[in-house]
N, C-alpha and C. Protein backbone atom coordinates (compact mmCIF):
# COMPACT_ATOMS: atom_id res chain seq x y z
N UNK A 1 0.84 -1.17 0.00
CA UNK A 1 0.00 0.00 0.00
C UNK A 1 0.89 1.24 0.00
N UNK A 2 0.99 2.05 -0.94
CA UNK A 2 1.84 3.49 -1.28
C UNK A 2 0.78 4.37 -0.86
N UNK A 3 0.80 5.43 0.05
CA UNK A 3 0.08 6.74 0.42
C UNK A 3 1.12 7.67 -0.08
N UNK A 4 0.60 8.62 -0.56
CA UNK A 4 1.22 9.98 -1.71
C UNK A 4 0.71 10.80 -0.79
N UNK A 5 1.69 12.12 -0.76
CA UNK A 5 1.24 13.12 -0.46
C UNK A 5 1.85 14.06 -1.75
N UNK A 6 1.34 15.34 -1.71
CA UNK A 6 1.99 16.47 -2.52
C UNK A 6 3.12 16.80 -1.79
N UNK A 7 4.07 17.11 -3.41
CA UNK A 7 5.18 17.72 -3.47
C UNK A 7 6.51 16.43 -3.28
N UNK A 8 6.50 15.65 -3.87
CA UNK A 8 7.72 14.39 -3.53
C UNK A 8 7.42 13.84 -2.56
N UNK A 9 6.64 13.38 -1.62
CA UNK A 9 6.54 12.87 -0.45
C UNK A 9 5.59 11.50 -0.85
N UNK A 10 6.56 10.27 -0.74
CA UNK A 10 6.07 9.26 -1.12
C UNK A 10 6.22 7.92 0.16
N UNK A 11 5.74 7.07 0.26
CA UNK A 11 5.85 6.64 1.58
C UNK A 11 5.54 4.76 0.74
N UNK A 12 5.75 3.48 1.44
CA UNK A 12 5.39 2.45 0.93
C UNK A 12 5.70 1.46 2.12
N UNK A 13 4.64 0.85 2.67
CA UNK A 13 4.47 -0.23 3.53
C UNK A 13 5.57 -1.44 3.47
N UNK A 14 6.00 -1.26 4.32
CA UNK A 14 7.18 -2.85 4.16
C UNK A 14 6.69 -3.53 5.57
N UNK A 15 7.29 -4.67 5.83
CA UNK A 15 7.49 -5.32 7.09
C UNK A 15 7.97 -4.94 8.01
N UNK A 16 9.39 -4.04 8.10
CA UNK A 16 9.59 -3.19 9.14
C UNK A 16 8.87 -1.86 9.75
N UNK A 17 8.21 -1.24 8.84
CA UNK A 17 7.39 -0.02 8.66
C UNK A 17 7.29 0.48 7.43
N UNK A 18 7.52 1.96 7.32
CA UNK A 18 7.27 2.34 6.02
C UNK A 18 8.66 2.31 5.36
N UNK A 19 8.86 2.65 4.18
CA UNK A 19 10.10 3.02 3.30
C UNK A 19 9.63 4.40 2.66
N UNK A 20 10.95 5.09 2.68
CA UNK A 20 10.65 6.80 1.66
C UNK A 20 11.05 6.13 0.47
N UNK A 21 10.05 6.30 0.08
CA UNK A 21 10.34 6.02 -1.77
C UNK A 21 10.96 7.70 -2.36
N UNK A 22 10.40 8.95 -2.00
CA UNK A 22 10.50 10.33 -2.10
C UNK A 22 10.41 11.25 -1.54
N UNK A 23 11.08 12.43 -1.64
CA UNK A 23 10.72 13.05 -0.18
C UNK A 23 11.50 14.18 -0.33
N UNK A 24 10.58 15.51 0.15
CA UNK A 24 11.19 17.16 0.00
C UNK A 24 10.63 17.60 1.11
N UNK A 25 11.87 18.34 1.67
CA UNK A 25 11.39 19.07 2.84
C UNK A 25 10.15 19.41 2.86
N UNK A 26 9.21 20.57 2.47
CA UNK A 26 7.87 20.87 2.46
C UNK A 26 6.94 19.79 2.40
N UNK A 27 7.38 18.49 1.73
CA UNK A 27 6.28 17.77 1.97
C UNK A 27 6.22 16.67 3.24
N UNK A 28 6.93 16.81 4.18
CA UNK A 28 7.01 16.36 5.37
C UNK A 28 6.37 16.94 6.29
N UNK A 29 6.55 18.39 6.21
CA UNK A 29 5.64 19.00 7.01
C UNK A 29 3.87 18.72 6.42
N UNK A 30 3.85 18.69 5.11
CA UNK A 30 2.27 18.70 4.69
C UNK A 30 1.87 17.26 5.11
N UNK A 31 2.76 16.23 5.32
CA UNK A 31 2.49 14.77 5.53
C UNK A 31 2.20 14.89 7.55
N UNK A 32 2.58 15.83 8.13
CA UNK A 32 2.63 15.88 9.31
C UNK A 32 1.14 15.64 10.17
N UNK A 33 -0.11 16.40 9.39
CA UNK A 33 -1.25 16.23 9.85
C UNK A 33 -1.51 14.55 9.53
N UNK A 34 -1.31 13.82 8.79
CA UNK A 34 -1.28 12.25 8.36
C UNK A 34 -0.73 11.27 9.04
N UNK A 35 0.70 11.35 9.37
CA UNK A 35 1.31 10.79 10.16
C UNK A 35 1.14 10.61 11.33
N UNK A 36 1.43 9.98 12.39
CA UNK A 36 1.82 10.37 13.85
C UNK A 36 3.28 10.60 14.07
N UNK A 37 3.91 11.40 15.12
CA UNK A 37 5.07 12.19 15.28
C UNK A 37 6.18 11.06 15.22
N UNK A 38 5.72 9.75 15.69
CA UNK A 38 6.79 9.00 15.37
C UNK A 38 7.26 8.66 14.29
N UNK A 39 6.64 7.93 13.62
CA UNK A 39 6.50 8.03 12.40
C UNK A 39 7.49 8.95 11.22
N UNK A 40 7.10 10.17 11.60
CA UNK A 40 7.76 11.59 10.81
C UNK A 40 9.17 11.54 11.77
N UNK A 41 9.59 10.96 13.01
CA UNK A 41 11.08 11.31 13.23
C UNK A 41 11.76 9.97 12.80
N UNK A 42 10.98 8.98 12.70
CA UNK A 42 11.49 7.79 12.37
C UNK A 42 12.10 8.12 10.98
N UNK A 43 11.45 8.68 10.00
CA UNK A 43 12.14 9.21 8.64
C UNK A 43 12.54 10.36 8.07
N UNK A 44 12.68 11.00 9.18
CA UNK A 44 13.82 12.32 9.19
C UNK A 44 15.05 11.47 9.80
N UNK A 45 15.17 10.98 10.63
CA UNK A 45 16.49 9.98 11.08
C UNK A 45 16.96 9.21 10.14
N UNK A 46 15.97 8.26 9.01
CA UNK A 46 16.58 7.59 7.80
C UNK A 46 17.26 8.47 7.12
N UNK A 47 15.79 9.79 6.82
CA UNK A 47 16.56 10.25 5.52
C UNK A 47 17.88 11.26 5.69
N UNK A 48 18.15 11.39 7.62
CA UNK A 48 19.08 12.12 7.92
C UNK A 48 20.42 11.45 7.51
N UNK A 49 20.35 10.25 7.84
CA UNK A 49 21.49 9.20 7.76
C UNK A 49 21.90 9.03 6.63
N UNK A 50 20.73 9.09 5.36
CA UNK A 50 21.25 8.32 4.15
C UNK A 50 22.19 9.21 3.53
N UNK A 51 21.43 10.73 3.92
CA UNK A 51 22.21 12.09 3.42
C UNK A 51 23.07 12.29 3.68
N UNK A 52 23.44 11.95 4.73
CA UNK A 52 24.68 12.41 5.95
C UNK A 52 26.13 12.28 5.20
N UNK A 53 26.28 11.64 4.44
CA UNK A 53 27.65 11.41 4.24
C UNK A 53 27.71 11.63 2.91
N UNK A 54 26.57 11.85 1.82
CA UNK A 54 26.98 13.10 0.90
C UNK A 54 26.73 14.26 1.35
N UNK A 55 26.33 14.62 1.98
CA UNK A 55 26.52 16.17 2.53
C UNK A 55 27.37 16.75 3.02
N UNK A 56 27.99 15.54 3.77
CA UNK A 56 29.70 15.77 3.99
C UNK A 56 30.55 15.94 3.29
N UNK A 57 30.11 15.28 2.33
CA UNK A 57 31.18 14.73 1.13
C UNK A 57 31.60 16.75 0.66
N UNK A 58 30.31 16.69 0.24
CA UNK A 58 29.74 18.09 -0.57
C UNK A 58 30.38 19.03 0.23
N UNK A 59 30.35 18.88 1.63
CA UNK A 59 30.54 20.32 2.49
C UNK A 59 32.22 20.44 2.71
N UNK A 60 32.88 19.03 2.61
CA UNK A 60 34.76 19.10 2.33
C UNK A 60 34.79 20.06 1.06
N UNK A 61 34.25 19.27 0.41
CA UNK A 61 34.69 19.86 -1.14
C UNK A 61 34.43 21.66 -1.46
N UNK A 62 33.24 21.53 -0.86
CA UNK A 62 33.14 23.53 -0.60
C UNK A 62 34.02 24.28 -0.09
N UNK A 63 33.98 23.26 1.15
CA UNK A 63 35.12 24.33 2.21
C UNK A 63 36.19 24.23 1.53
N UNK A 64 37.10 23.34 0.70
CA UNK A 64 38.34 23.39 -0.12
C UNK A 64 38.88 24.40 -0.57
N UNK A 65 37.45 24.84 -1.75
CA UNK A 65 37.47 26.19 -2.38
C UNK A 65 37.05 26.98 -2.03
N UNK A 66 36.53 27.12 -0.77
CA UNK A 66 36.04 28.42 -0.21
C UNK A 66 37.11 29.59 0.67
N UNK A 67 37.18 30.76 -0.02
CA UNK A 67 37.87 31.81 0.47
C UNK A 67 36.86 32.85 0.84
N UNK A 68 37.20 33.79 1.17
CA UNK A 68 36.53 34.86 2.17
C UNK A 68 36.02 35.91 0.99
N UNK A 69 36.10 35.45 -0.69
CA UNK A 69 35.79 36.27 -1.07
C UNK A 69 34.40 35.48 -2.36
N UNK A 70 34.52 33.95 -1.62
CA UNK A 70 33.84 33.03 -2.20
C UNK A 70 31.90 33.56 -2.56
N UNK A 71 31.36 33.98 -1.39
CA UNK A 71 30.07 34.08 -1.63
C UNK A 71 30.48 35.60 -2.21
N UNK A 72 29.17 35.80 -3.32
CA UNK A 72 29.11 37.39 -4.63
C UNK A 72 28.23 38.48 -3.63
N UNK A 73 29.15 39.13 -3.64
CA UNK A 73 28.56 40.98 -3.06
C UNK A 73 27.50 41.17 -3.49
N UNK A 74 27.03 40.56 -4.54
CA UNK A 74 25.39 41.00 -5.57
C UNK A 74 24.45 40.34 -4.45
N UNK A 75 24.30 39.57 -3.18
CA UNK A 75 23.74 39.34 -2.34
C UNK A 75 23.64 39.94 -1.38
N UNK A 76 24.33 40.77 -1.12
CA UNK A 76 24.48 41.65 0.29
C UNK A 76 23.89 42.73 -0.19
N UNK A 77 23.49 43.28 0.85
CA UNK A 77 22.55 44.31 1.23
C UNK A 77 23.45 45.23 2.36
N UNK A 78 24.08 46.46 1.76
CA UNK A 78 24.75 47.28 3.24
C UNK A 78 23.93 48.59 2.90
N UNK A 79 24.02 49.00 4.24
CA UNK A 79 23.46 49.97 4.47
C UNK A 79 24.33 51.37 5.31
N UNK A 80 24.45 52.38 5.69
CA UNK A 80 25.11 52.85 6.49
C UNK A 80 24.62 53.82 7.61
N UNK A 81 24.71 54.11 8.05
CA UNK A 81 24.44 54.74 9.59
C UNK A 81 25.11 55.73 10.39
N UNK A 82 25.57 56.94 10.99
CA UNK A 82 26.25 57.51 11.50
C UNK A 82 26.90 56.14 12.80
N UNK A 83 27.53 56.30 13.57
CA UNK A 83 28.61 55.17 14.14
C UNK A 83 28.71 56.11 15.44
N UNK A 84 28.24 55.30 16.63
CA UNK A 84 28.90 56.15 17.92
C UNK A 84 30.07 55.55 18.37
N UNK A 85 30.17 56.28 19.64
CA UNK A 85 31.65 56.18 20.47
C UNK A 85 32.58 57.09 19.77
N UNK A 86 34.24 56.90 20.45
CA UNK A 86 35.31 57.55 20.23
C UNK A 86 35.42 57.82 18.83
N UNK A 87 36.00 59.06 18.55
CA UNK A 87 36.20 59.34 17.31
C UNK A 87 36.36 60.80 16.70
N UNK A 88 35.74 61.99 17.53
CA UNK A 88 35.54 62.89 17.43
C UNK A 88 34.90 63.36 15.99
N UNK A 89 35.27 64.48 15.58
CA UNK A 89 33.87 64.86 14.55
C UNK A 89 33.70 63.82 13.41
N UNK A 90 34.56 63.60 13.34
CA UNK A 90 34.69 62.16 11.81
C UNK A 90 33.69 61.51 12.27
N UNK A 91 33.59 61.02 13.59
CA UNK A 91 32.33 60.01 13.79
C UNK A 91 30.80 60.99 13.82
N UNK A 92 31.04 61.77 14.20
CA UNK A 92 29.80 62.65 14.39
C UNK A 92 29.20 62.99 12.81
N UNK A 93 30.44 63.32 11.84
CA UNK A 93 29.91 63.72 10.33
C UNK A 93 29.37 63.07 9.26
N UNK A 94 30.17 61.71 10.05
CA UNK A 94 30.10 60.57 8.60
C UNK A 94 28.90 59.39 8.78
N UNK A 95 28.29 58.83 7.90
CA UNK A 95 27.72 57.79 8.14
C UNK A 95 28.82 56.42 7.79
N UNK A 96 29.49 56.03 8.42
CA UNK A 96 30.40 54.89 8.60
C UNK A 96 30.33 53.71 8.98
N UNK A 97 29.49 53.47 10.18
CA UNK A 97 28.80 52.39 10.44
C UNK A 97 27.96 51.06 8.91
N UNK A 98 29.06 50.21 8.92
CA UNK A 98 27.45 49.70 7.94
C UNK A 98 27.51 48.48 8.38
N UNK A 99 25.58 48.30 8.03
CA UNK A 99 24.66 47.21 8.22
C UNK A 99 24.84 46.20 7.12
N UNK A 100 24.94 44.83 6.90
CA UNK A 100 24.55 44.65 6.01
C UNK A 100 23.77 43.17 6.00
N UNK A 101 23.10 42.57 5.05
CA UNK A 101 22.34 41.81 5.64
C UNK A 101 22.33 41.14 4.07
N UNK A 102 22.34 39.93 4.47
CA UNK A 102 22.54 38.26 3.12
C UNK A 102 21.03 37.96 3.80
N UNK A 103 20.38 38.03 2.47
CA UNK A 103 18.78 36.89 3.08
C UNK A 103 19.34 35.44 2.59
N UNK A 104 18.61 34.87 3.88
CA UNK A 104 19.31 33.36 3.99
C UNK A 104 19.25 32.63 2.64
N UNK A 105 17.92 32.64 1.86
CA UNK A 105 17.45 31.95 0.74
C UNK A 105 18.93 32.28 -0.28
N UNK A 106 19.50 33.51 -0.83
CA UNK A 106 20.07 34.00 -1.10
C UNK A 106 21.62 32.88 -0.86
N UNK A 107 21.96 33.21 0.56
CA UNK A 107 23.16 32.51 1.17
C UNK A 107 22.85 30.98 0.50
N UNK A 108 21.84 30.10 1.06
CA UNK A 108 22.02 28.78 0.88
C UNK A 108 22.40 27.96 -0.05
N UNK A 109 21.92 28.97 -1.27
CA UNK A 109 22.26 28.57 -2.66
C UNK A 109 24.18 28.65 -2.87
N UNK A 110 24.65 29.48 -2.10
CA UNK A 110 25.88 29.24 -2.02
C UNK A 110 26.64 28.39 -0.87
N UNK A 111 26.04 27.95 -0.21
CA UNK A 111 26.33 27.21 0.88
C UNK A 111 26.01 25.61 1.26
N UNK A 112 27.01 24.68 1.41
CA UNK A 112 26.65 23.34 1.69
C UNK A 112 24.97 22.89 2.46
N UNK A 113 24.92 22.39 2.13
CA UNK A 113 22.98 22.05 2.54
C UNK A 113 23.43 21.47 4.38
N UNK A 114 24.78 21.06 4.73
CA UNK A 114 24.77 20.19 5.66
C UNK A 114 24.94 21.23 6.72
N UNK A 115 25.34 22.84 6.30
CA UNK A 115 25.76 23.95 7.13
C UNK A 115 24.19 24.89 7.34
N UNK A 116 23.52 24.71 6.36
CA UNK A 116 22.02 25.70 6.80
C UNK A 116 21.67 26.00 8.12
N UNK A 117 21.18 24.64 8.85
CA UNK A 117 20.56 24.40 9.84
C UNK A 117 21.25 25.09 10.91
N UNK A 118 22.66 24.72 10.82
CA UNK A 118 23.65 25.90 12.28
C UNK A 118 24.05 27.33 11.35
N UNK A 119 23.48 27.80 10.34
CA UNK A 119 22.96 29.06 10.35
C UNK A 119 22.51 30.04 10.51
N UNK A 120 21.42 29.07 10.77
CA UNK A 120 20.08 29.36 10.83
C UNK A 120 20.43 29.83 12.83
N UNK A 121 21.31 28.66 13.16
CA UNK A 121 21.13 29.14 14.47
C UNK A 121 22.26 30.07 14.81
N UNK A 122 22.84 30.76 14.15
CA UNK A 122 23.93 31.95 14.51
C UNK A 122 23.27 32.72 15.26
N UNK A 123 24.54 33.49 15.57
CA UNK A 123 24.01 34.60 16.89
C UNK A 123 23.72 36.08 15.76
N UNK A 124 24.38 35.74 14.58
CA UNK A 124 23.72 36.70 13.59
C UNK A 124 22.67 36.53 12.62
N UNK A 125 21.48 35.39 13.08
CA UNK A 125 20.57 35.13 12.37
C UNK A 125 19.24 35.95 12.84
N UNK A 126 18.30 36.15 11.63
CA UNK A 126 17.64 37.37 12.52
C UNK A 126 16.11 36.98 11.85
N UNK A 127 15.09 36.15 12.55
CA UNK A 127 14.27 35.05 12.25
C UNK A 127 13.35 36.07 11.26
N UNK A 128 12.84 37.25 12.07
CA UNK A 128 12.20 38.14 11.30
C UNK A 128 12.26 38.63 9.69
N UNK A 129 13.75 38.83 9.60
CA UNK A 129 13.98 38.86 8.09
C UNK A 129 14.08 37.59 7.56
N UNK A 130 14.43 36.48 8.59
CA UNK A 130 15.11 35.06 7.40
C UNK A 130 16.55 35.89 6.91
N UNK A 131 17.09 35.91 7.42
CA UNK A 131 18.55 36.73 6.81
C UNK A 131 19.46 36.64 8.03
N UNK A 132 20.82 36.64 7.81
CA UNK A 132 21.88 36.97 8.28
C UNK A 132 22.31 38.24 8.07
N UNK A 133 22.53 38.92 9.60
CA UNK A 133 22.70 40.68 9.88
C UNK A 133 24.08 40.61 10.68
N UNK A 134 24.86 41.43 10.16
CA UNK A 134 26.05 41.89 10.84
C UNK A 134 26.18 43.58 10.62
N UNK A 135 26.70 43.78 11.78
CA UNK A 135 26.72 45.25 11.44
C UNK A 135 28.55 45.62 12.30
N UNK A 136 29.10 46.65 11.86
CA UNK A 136 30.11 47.09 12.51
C UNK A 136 30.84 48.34 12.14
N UNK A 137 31.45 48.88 13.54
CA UNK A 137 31.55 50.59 13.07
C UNK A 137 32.64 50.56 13.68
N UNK A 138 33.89 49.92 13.59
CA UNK A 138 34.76 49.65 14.02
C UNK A 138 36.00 50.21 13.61
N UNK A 139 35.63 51.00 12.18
CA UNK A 139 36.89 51.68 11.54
C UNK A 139 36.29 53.11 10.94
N UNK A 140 36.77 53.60 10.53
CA UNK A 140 36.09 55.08 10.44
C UNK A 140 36.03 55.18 8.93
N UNK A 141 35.71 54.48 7.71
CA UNK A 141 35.55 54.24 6.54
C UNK A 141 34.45 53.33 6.57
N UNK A 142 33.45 53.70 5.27
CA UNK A 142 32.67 53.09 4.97
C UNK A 142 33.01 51.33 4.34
N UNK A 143 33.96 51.78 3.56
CA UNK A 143 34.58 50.33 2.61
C UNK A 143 35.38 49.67 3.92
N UNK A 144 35.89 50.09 4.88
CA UNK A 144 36.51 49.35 5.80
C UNK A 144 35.47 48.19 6.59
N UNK A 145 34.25 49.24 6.98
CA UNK A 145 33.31 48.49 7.96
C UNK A 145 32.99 47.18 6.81
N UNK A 146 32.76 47.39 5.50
CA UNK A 146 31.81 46.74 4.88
C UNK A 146 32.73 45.40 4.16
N UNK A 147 33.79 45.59 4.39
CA UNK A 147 35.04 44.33 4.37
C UNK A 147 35.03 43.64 5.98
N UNK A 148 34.79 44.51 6.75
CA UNK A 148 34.30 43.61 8.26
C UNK A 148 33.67 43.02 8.32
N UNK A 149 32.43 43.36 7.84
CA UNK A 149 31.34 42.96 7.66
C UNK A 149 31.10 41.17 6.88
N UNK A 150 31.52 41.19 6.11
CA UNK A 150 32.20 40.24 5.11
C UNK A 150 32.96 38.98 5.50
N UNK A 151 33.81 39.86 6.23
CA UNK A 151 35.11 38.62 6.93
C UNK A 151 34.08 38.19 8.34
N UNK A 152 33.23 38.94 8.96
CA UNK A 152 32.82 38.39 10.07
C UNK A 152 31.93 37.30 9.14
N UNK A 153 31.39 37.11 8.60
CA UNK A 153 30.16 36.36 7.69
C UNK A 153 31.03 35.03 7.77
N UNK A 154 32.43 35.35 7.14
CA UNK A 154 33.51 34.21 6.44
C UNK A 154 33.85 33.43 7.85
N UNK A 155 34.06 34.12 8.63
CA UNK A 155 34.70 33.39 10.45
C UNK A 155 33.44 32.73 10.65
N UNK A 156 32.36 32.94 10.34
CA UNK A 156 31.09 32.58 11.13
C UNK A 156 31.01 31.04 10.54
N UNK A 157 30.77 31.07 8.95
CA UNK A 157 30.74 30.52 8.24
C UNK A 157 31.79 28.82 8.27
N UNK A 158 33.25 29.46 8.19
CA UNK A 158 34.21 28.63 8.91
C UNK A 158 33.92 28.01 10.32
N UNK A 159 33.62 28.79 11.06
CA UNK A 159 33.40 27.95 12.30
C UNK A 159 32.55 27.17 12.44
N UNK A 160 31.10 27.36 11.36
CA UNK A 160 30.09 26.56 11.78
C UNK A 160 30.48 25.11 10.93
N UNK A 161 31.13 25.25 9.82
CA UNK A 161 31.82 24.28 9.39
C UNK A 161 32.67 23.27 10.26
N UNK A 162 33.84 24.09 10.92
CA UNK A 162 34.63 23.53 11.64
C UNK A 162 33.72 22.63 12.61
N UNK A 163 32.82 23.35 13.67
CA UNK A 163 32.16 22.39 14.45
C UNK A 163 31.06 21.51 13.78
N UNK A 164 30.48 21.10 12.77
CA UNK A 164 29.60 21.00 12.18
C UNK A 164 30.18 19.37 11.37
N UNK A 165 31.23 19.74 10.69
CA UNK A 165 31.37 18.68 9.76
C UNK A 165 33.06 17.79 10.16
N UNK A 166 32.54 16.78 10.26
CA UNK A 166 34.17 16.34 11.03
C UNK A 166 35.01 15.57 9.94
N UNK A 167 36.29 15.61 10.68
CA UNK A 167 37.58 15.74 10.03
C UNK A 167 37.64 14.20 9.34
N UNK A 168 38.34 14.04 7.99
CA UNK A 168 38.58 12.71 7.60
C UNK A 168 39.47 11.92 8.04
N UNK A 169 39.17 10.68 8.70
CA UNK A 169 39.82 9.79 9.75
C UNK A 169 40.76 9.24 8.61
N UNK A 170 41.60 8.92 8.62
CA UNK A 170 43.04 8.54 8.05
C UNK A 170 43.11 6.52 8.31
N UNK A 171 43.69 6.07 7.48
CA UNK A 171 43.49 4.77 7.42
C UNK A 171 44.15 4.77 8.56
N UNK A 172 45.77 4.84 9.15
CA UNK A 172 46.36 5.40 10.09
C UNK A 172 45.44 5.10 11.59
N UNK A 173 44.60 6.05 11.70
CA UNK A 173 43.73 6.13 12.79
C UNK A 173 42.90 5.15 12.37
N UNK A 174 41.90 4.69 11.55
CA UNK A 174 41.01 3.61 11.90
C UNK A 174 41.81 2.57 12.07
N UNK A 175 43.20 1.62 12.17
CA UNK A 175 43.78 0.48 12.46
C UNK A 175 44.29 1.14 13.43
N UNK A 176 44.36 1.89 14.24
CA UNK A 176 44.98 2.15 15.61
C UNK A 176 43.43 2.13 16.64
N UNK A 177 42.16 2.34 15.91
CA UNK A 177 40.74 1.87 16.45
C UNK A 177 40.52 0.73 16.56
N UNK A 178 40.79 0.20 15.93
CA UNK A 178 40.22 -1.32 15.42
C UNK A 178 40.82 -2.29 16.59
N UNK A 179 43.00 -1.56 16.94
CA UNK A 179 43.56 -2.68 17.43
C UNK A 179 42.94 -2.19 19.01
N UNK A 180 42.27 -1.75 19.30
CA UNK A 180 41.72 -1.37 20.46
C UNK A 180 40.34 -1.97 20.97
């Protein structure tokens, strides 16, 4: 017995339970009123697993080529602002401070699918827009802040990687596991 829902979400009765024959984010949630909750974590856990290690695969290979100048400026959004604190009239005259803000939809398309989710949970994620906001007034030039701006995105980015996707174990280390 196959139950269909809209949008890729395909499901098929086996002996153990069900099997995903298909399956897209949005239609998990539309399958959610259908299901019971177990059910729906039982095959977010499959289809977490099956993914898991091309997404890894995918997210080495990004980070390889990824430099700080990797994601396109045609996504960002800066803005500028007069800038308080120290500085005397330069800070008082200029608008120097800048905002700038990547809507997430925007970012993801440049970004490993396996990094979204700890994105999403940065301390510069800002639920209201769906976007990533950094702002900084840290140098008294407009083009200065807005290269800050940038490199903070790139550290963020790196780190969520770094904690996120782990390191390739070396034949080396798995026979020093094994003799253990």
């Amino acid at each position: 017995m196959a139950m269909k829902h809209e949008v890729n979400f395909m499901l098929s009765k086996v002996s153990s339970g069900y099997k995903v024959l298909r399956f897209s984010p949005t239609s998990l949630l539309l399958a959610r009123k259908s299901l019971c909750l177990s059910h729906i974590l039982h095959f977010a856990t499959h289809l977490d697993h099956c993914n898991l290690e091309a997404d890894i695969d995918d997210a080495r290979d990004w980070f390889s080529k990824f430099k700080s100048d990797s994601l396109p400026d045609k996504i960002a959004k800066t803005t500028f602002s007069r800038a308080s604190g120290p500085g005397g009239q330069k800070t008082n005259k200029t608008s120097s401070k800048a905002t700038t803000l990547w809507p997430i939809k925007s970012l993801f398309q440049h970004i490993p699918r396996a990094l979204h989710a700890d994105l999403m949970k940065s301390r510069y994620f800002v639920s209201s827009t769906q976007s990533i906001l950094i702002k900084c007034d840290t140098h008294r030039s407009q083009a200065s802040n807005t290269a800050e701006t940038h490199k903070r995105l790139f550290q963020e980015l790196t780190e969520i990687y770094h904690k996120r996707i782990p390191g390739i174990t070396t034949l080396e280390q798995k026979k020093r596991v094994q003799k253990l």
